[in-house]
PDB file of N, CA and C in Angstrom:
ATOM      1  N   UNK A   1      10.178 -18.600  23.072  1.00  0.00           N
ATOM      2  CA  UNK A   1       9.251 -17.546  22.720  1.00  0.00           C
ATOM      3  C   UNK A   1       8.261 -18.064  21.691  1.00  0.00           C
ATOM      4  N   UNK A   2       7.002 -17.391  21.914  1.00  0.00           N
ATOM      5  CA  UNK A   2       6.090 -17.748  20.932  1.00  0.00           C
ATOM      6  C   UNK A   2       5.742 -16.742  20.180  1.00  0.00           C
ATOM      7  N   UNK A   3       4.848 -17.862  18.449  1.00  0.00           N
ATOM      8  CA  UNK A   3       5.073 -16.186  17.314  1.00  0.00           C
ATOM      9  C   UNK A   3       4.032 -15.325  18.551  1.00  0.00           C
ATOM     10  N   UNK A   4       4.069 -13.859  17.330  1.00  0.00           N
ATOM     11  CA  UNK A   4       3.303 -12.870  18.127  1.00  0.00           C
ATOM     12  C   UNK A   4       2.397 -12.075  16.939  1.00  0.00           C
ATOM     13  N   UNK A   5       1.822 -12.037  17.066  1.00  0.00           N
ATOM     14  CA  UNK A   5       0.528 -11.245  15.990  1.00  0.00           C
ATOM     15  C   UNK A   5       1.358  -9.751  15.873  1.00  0.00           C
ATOM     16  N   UNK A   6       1.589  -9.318  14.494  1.00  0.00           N
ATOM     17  CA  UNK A   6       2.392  -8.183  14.534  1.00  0.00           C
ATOM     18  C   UNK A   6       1.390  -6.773  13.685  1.00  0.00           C
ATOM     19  N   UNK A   7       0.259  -6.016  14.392  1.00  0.00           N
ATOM     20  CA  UNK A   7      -0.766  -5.365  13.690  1.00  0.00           C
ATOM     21  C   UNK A   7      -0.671  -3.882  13.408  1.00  0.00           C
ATOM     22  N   UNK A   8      -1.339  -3.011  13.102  1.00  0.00           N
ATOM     23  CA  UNK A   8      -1.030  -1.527  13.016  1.00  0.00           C
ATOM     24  C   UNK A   8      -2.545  -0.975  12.248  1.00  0.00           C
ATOM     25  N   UNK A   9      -2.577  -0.313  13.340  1.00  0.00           N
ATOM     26  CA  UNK A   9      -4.316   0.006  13.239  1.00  0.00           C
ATOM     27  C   UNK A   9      -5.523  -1.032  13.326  1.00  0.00           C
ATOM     28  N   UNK A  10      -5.228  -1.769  14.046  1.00  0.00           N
ATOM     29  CA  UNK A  10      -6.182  -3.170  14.504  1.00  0.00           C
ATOM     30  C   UNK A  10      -6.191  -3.826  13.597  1.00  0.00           C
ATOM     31  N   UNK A  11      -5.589  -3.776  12.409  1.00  0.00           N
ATOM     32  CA  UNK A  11      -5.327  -4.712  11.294  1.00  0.00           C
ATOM     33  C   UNK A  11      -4.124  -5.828  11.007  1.00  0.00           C
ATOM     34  N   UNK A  12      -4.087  -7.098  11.728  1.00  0.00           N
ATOM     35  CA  UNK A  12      -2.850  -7.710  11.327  1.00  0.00           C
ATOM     36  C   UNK A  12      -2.471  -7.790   9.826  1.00  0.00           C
ATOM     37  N   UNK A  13      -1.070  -7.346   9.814  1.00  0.00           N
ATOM     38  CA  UNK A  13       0.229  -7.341   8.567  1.00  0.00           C
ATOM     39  C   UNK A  13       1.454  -8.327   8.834  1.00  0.00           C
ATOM     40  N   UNK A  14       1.306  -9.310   9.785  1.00  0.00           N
ATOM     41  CA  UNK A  14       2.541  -9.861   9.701  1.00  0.00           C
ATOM     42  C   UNK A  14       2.433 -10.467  11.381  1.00  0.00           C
ATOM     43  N   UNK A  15       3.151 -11.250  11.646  1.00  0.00           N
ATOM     44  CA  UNK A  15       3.934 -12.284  12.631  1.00  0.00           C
ATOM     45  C   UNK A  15       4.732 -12.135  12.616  1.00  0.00           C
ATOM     46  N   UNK A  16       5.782 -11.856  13.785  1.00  0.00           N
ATOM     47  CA  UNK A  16       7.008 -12.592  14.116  1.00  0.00           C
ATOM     48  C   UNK A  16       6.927 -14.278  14.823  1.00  0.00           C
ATOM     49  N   UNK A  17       7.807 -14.855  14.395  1.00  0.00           N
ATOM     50  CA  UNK A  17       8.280 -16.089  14.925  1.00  0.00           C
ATOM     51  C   UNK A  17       9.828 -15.864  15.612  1.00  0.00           C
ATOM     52  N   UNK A  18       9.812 -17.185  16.323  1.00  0.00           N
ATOM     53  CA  UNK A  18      11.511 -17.233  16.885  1.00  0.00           C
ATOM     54  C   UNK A  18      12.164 -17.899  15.541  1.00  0.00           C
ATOM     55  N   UNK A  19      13.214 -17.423  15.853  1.00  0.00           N
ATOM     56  CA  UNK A  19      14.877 -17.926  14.916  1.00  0.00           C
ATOM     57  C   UNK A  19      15.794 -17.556  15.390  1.00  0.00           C
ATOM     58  N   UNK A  20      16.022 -18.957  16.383  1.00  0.00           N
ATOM     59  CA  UNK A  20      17.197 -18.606  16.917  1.00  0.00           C
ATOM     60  C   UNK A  20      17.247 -17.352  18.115  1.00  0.00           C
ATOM     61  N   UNK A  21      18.142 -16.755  18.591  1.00  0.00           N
ATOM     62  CA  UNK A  21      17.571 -15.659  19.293  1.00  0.00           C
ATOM     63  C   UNK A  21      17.133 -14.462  18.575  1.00  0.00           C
ATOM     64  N   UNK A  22      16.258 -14.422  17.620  1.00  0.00           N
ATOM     65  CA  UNK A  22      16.204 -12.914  16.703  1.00  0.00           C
ATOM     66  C   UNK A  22      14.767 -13.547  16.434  1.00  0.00           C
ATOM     67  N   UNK A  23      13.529 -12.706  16.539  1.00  0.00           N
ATOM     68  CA  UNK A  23      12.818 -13.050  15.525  1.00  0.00           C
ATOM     69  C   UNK A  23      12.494 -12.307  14.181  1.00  0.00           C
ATOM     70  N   UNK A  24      11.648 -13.767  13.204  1.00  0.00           N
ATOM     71  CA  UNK A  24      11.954 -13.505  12.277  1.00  0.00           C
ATOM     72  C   UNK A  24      10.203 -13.007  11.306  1.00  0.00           C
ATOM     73  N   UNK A  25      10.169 -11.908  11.117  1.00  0.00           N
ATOM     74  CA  UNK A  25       8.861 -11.124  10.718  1.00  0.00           C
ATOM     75  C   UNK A  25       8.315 -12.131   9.075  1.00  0.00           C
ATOM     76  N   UNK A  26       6.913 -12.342   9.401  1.00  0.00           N
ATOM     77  CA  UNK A  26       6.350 -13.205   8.062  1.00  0.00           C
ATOM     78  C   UNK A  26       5.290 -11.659   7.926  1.00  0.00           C
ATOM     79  N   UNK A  27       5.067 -11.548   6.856  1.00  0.00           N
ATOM     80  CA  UNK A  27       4.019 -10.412   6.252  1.00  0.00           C
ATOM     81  C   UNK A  27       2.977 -11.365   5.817  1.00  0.00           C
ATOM     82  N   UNK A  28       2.168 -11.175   6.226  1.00  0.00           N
ATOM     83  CA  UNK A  28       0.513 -11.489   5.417  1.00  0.00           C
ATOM     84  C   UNK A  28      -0.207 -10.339   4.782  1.00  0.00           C
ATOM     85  N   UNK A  29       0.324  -9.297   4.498  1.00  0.00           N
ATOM     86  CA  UNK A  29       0.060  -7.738   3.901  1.00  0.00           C
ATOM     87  C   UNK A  29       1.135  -7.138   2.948  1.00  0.00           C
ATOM     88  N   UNK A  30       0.727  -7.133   1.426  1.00  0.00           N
ATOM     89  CA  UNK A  30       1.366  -6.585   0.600  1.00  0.00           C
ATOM     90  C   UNK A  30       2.308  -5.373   1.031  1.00  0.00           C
ATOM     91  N   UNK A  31       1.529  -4.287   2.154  1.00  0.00           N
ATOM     92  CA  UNK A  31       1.651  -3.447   3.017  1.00  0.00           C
ATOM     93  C   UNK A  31       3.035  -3.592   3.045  1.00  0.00           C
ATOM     94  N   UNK A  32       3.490  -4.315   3.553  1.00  0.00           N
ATOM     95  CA  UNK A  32       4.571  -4.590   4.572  1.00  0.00           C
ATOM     96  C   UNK A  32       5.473  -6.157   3.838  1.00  0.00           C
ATOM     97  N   UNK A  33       4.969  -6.333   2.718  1.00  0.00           N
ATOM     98  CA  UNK A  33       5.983  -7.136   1.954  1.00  0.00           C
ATOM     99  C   UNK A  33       7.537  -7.207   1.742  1.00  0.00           C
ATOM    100  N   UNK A  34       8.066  -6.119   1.930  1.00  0.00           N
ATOM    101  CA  UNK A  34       9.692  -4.846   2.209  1.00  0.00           C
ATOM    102  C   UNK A  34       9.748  -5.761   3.333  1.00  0.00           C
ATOM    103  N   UNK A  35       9.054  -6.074   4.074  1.00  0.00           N
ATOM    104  CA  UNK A  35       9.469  -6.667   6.256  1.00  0.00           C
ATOM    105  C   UNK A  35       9.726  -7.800   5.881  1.00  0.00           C
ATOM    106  N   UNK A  36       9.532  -8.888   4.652  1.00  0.00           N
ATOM    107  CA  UNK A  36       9.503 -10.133   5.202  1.00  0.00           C
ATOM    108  C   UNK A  36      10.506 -10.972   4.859  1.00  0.00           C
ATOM    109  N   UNK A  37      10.623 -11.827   6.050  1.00  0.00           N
ATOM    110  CA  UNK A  37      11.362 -12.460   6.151  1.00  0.00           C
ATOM    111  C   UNK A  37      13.067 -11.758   7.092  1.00  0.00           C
ATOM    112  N   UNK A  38      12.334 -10.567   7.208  1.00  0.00           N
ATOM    113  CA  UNK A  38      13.653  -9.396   8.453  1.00  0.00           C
ATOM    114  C   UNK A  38      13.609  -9.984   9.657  1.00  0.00           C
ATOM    115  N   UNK A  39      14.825 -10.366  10.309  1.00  0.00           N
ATOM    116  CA  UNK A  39      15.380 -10.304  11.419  1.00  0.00           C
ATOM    117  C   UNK A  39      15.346  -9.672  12.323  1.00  0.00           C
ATOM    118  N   UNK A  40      14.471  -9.234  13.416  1.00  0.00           N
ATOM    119  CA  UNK A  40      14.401  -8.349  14.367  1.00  0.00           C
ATOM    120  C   UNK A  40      14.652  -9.006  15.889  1.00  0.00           C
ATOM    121  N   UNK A  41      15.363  -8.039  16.536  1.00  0.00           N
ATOM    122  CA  UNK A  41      15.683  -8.605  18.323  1.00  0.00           C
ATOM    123  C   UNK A  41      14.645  -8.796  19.200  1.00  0.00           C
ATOM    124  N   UNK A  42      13.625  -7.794  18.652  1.00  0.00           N
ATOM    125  CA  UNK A  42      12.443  -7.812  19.825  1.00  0.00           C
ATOM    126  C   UNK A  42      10.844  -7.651  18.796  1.00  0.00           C
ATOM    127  N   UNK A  43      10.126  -7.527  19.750  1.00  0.00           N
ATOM    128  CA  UNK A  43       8.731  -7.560  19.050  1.00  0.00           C
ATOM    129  C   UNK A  43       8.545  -5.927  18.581  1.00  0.00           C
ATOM    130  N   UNK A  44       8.856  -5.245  19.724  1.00  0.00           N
ATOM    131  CA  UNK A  44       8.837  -4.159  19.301  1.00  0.00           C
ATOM    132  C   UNK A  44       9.555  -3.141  18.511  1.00  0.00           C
ATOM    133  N   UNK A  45      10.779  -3.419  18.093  1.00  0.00           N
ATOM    134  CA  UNK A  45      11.499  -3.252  16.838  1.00  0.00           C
ATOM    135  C   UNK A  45      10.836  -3.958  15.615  1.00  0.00           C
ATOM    136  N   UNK A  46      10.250  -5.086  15.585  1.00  0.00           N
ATOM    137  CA  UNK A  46       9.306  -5.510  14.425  1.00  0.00           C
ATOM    138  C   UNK A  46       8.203  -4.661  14.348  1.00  0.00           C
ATOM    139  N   UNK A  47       7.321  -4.140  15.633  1.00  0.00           N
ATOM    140  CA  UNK A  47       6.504  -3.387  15.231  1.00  0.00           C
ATOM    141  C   UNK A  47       6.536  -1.333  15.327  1.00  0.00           C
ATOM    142  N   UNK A  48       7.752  -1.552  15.278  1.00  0.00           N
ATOM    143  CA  UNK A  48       8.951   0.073  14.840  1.00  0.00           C
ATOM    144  C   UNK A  48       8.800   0.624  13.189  1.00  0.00           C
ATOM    145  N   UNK A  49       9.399  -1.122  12.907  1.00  0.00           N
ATOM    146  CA  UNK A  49       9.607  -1.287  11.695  1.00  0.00           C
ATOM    147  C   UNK A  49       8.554  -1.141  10.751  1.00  0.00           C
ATOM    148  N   UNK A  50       7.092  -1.371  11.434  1.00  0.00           N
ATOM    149  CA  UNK A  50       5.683  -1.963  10.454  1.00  0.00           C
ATOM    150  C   UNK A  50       5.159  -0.293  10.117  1.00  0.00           C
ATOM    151  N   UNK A  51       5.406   0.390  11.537  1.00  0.00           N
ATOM    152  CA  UNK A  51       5.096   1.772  11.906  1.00  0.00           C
ATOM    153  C   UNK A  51       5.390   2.518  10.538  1.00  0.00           C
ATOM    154  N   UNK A  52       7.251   2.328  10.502  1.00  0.00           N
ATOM    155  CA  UNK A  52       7.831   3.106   9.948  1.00  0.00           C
ATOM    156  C   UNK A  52       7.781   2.849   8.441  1.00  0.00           C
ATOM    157  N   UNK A  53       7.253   1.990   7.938  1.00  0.00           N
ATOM    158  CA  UNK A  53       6.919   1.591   6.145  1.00  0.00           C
ATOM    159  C   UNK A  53       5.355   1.743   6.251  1.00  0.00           C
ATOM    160  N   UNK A  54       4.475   1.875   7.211  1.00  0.00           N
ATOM    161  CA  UNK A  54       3.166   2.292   6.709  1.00  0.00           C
ATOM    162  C   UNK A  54       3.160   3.948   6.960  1.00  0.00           C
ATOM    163  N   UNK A  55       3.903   4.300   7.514  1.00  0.00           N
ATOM    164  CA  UNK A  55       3.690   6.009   8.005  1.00  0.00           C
ATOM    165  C   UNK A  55       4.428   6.620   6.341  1.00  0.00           C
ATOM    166  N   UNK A  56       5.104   5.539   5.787  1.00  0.00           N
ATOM    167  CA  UNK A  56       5.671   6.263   4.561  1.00  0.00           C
ATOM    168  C   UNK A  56       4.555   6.448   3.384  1.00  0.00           C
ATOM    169  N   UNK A  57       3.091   5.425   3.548  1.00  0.00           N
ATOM    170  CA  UNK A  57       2.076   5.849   2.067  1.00  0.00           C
ATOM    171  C   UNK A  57       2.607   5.594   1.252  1.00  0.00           C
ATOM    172  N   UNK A  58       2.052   5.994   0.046  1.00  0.00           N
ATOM    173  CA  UNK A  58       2.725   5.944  -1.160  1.00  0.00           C
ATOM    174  C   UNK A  58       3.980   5.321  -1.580  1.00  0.00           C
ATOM    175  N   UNK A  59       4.756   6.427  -0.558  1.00  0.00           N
ATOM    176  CA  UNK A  59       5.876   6.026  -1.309  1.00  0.00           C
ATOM    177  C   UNK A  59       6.277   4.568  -1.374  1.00  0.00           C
ATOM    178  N   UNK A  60       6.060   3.755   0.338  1.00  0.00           N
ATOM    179  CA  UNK A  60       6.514   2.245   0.013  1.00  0.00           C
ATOM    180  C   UNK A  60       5.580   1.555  -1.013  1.00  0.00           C
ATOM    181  N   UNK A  61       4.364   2.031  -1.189  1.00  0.00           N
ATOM    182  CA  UNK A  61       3.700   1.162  -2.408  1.00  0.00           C
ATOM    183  C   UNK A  61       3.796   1.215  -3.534  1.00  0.00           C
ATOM    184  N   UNK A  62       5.080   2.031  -4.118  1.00  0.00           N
ATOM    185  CA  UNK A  62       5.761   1.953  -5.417  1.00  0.00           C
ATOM    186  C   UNK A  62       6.647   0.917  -5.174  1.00  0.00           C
ATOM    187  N   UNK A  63       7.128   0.663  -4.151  1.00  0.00           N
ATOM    188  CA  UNK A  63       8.657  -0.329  -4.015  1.00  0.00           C
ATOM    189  C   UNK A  63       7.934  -1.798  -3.682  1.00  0.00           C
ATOM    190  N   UNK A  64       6.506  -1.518  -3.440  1.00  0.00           N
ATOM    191  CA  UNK A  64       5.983  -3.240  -3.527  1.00  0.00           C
ATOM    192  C   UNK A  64       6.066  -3.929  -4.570  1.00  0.00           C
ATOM    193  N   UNK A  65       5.746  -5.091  -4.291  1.00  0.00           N
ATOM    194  CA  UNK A  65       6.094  -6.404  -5.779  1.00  0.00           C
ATOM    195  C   UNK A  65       4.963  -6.092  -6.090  1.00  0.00           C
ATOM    196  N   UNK A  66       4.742  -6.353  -7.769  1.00  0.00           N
ATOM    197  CA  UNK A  66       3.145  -6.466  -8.175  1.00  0.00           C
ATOM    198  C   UNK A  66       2.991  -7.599  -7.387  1.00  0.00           C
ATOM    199  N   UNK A  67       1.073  -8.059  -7.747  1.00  0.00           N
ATOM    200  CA  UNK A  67       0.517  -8.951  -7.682  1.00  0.00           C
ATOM    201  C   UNK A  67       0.817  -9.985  -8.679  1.00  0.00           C
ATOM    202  N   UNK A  68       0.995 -11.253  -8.538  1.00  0.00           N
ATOM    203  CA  UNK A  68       0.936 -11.848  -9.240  1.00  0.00           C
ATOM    204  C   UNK A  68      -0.053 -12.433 -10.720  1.00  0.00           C
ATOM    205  N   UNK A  69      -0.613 -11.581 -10.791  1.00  0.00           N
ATOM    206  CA  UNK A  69      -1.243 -11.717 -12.438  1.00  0.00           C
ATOM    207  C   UNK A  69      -1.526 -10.352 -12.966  1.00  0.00           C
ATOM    208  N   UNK A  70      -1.793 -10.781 -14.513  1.00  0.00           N
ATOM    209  CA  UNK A  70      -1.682 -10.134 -15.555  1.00  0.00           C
ATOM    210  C   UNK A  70      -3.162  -9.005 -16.265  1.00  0.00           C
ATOM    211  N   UNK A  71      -3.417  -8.255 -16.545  1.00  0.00           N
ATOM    212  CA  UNK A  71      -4.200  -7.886 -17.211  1.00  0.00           C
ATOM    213  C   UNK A  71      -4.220  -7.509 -18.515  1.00  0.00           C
ATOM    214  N   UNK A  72      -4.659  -7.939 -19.317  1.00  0.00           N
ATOM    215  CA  UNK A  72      -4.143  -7.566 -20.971  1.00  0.00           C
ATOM    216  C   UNK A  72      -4.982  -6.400 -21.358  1.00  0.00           C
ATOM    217  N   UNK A  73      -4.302  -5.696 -22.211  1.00  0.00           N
ATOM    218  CA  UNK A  73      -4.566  -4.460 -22.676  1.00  0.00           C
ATOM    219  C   UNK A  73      -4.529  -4.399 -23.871  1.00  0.00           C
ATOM    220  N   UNK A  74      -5.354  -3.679 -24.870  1.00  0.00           N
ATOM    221  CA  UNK A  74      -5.110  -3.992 -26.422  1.00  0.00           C
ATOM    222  C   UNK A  74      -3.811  -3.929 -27.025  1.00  0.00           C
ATOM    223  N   UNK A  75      -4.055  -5.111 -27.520  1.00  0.00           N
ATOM    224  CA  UNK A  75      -2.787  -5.366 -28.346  1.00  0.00           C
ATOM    225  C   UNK A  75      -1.904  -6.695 -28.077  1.00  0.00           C
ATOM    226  N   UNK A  76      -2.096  -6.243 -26.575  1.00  0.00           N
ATOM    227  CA  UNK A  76      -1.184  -7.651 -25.746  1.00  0.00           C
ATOM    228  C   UNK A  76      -1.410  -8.612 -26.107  1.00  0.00           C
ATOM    229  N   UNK A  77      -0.659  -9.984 -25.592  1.00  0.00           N
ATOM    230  CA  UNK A  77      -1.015 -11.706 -26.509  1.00  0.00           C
ATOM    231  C   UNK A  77      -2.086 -11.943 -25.743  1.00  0.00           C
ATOM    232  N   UNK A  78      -3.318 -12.809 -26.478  1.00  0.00           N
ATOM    233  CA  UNK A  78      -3.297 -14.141 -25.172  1.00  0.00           C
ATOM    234  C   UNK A  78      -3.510 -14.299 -24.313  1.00  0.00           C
ATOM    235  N   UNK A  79      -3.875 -14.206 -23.483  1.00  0.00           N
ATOM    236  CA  UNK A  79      -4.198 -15.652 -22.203  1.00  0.00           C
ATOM    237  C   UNK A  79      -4.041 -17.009 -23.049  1.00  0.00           C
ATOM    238  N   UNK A  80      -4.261 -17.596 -24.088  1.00  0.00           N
ATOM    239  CA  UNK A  80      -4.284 -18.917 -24.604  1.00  0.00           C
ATOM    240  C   UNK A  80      -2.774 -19.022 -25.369  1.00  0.00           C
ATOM    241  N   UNK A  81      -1.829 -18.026 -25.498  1.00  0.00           N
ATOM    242  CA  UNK A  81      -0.398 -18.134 -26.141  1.00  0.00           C
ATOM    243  C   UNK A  81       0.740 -18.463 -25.018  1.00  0.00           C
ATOM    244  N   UNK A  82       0.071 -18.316 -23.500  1.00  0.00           N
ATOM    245  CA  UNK A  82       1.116 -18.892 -22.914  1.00  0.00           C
ATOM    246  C   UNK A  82       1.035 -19.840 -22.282  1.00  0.00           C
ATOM    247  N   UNK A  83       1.876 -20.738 -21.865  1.00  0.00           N
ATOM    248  CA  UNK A  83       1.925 -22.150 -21.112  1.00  0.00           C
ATOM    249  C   UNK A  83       1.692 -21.930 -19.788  1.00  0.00           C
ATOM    250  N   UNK A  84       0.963 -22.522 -18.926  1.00  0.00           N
ATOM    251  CA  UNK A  84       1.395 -22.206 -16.889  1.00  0.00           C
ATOM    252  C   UNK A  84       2.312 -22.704 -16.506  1.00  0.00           C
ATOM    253  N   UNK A  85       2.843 -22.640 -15.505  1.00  0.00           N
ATOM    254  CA  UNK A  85       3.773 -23.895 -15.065  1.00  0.00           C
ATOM    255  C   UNK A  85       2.677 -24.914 -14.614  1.00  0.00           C
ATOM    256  N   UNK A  86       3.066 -26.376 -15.058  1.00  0.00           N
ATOM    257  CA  UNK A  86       2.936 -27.704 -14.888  1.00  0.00           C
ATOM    258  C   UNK A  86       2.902 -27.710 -13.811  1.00  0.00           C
ATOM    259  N   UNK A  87       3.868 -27.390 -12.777  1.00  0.00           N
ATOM    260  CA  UNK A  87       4.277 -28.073 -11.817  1.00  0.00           C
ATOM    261  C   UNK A  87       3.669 -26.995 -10.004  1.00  0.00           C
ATOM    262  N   UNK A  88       3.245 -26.312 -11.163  1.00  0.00           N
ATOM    263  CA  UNK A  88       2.577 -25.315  -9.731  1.00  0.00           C
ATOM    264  C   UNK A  88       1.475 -25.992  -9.161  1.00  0.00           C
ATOM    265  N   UNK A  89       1.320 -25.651  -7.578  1.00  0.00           N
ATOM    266  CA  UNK A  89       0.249 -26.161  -6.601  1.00  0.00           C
ATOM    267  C   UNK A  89      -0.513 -25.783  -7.489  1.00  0.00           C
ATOM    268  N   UNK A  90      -1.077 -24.621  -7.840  1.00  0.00           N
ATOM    269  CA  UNK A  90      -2.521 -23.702  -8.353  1.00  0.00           C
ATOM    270  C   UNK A  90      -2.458 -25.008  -9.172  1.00  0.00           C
ATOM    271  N   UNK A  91      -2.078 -25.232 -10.207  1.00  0.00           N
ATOM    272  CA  UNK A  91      -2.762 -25.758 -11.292  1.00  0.00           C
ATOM    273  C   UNK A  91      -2.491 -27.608 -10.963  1.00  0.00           C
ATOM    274  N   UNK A  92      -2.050 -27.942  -9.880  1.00  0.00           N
ATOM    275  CA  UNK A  92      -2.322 -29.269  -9.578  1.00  0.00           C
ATOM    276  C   UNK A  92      -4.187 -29.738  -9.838  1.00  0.00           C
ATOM    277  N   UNK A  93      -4.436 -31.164 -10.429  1.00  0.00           N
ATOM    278  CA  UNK A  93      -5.101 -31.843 -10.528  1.00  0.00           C
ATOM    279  C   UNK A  93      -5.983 -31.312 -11.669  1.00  0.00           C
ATOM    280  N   UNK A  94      -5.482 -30.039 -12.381  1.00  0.00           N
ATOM    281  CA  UNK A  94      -6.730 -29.244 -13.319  1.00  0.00           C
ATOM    282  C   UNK A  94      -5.871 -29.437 -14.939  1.00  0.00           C
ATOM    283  N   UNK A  95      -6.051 -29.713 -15.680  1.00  0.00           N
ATOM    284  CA  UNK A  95      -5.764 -29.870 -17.074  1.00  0.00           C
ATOM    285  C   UNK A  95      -5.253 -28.215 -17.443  1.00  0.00           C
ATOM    286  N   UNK A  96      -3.991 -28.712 -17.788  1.00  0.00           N
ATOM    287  CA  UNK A  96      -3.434 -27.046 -18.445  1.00  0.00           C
ATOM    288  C   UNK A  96      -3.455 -26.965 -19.590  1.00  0.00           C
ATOM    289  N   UNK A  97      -3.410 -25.349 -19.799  1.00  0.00           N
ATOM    290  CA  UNK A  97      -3.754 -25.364 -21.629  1.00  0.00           C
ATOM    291  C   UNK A  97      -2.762 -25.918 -21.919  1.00  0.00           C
ATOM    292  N   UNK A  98      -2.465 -26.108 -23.332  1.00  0.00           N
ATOM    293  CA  UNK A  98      -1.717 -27.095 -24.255  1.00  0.00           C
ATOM    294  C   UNK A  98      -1.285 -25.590 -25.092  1.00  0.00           C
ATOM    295  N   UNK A  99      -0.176 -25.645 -25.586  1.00  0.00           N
ATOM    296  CA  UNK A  99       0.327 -24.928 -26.510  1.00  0.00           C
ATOM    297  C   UNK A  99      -0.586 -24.895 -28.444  1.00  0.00           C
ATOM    298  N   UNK A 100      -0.469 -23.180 -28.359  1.00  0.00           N
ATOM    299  CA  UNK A 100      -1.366 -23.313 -29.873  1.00  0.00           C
ATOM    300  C   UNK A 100      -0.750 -23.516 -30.862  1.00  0.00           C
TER     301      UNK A 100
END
C-alpha cells in the first residue's frame, strides 16, 4: 500500500503511511496533532478519526500542544538570559548566544 493524502474540507491535515498491516497517520496540522503517529486499519477509519477531532472545535484545541515559542510579557526574563540548545538543527551553523 501506498501513503494516502488524509484531508477534511479540501485542506490536507495528515497522511497515512503503511506499518506493517495497520497504517500509521503523520499530521501536518496542529488540527489534528491528538492523530499522530495512531494506528489505523484502513484509510477510512483514519479519515473517521480526522472527522471526529475537527467536528469537536474548540474543544480539541485546548488539548493541542502549544507552539513551540515563547512570547514575553512584562516582567518575564529575557530572550538574552536563556541558552538554545547547541545541538538543535535550527541553530546549526549560526553562532548561539553565550550566557550573561
Amino acid at each position: 500500500m501506498q501513503k494516502h493524502v488524509v484531508d477534511f474540507g479540501g485542506e490536507a491535515v495528515g497522511a497515512v503511511v503503511p506499518d506493517g498491516v495497520m497504517l500509521r497517520f503523520v499530521a501536518v496540522k496542529y488540527s489534528v496533532w491528538a492523530l499522530d503517529g495512531t494506528l489505523f486499519p484502513s484509510l477510512a477509519a483514519a479519515r473517521t478519526a480526522v472527522q471526529r477531532i475537527l467536528s469537536q472545535g474548540e474543544q480539541t484545541a485546548a488539548a493541542m500542544p502549544l507552539a513551540s515559542f515563547w512570547v514575553p510579557r512584562q516582567g518575564d526574563a529575557d530572550e538574552s538570559q536563556f541558552l538554545w540548545n547547541a545541538s538543535s538543527a535550527i541553530g546549526e551553523g549560526r553562532d548561539q548566544p553565550s550566557a550573561a
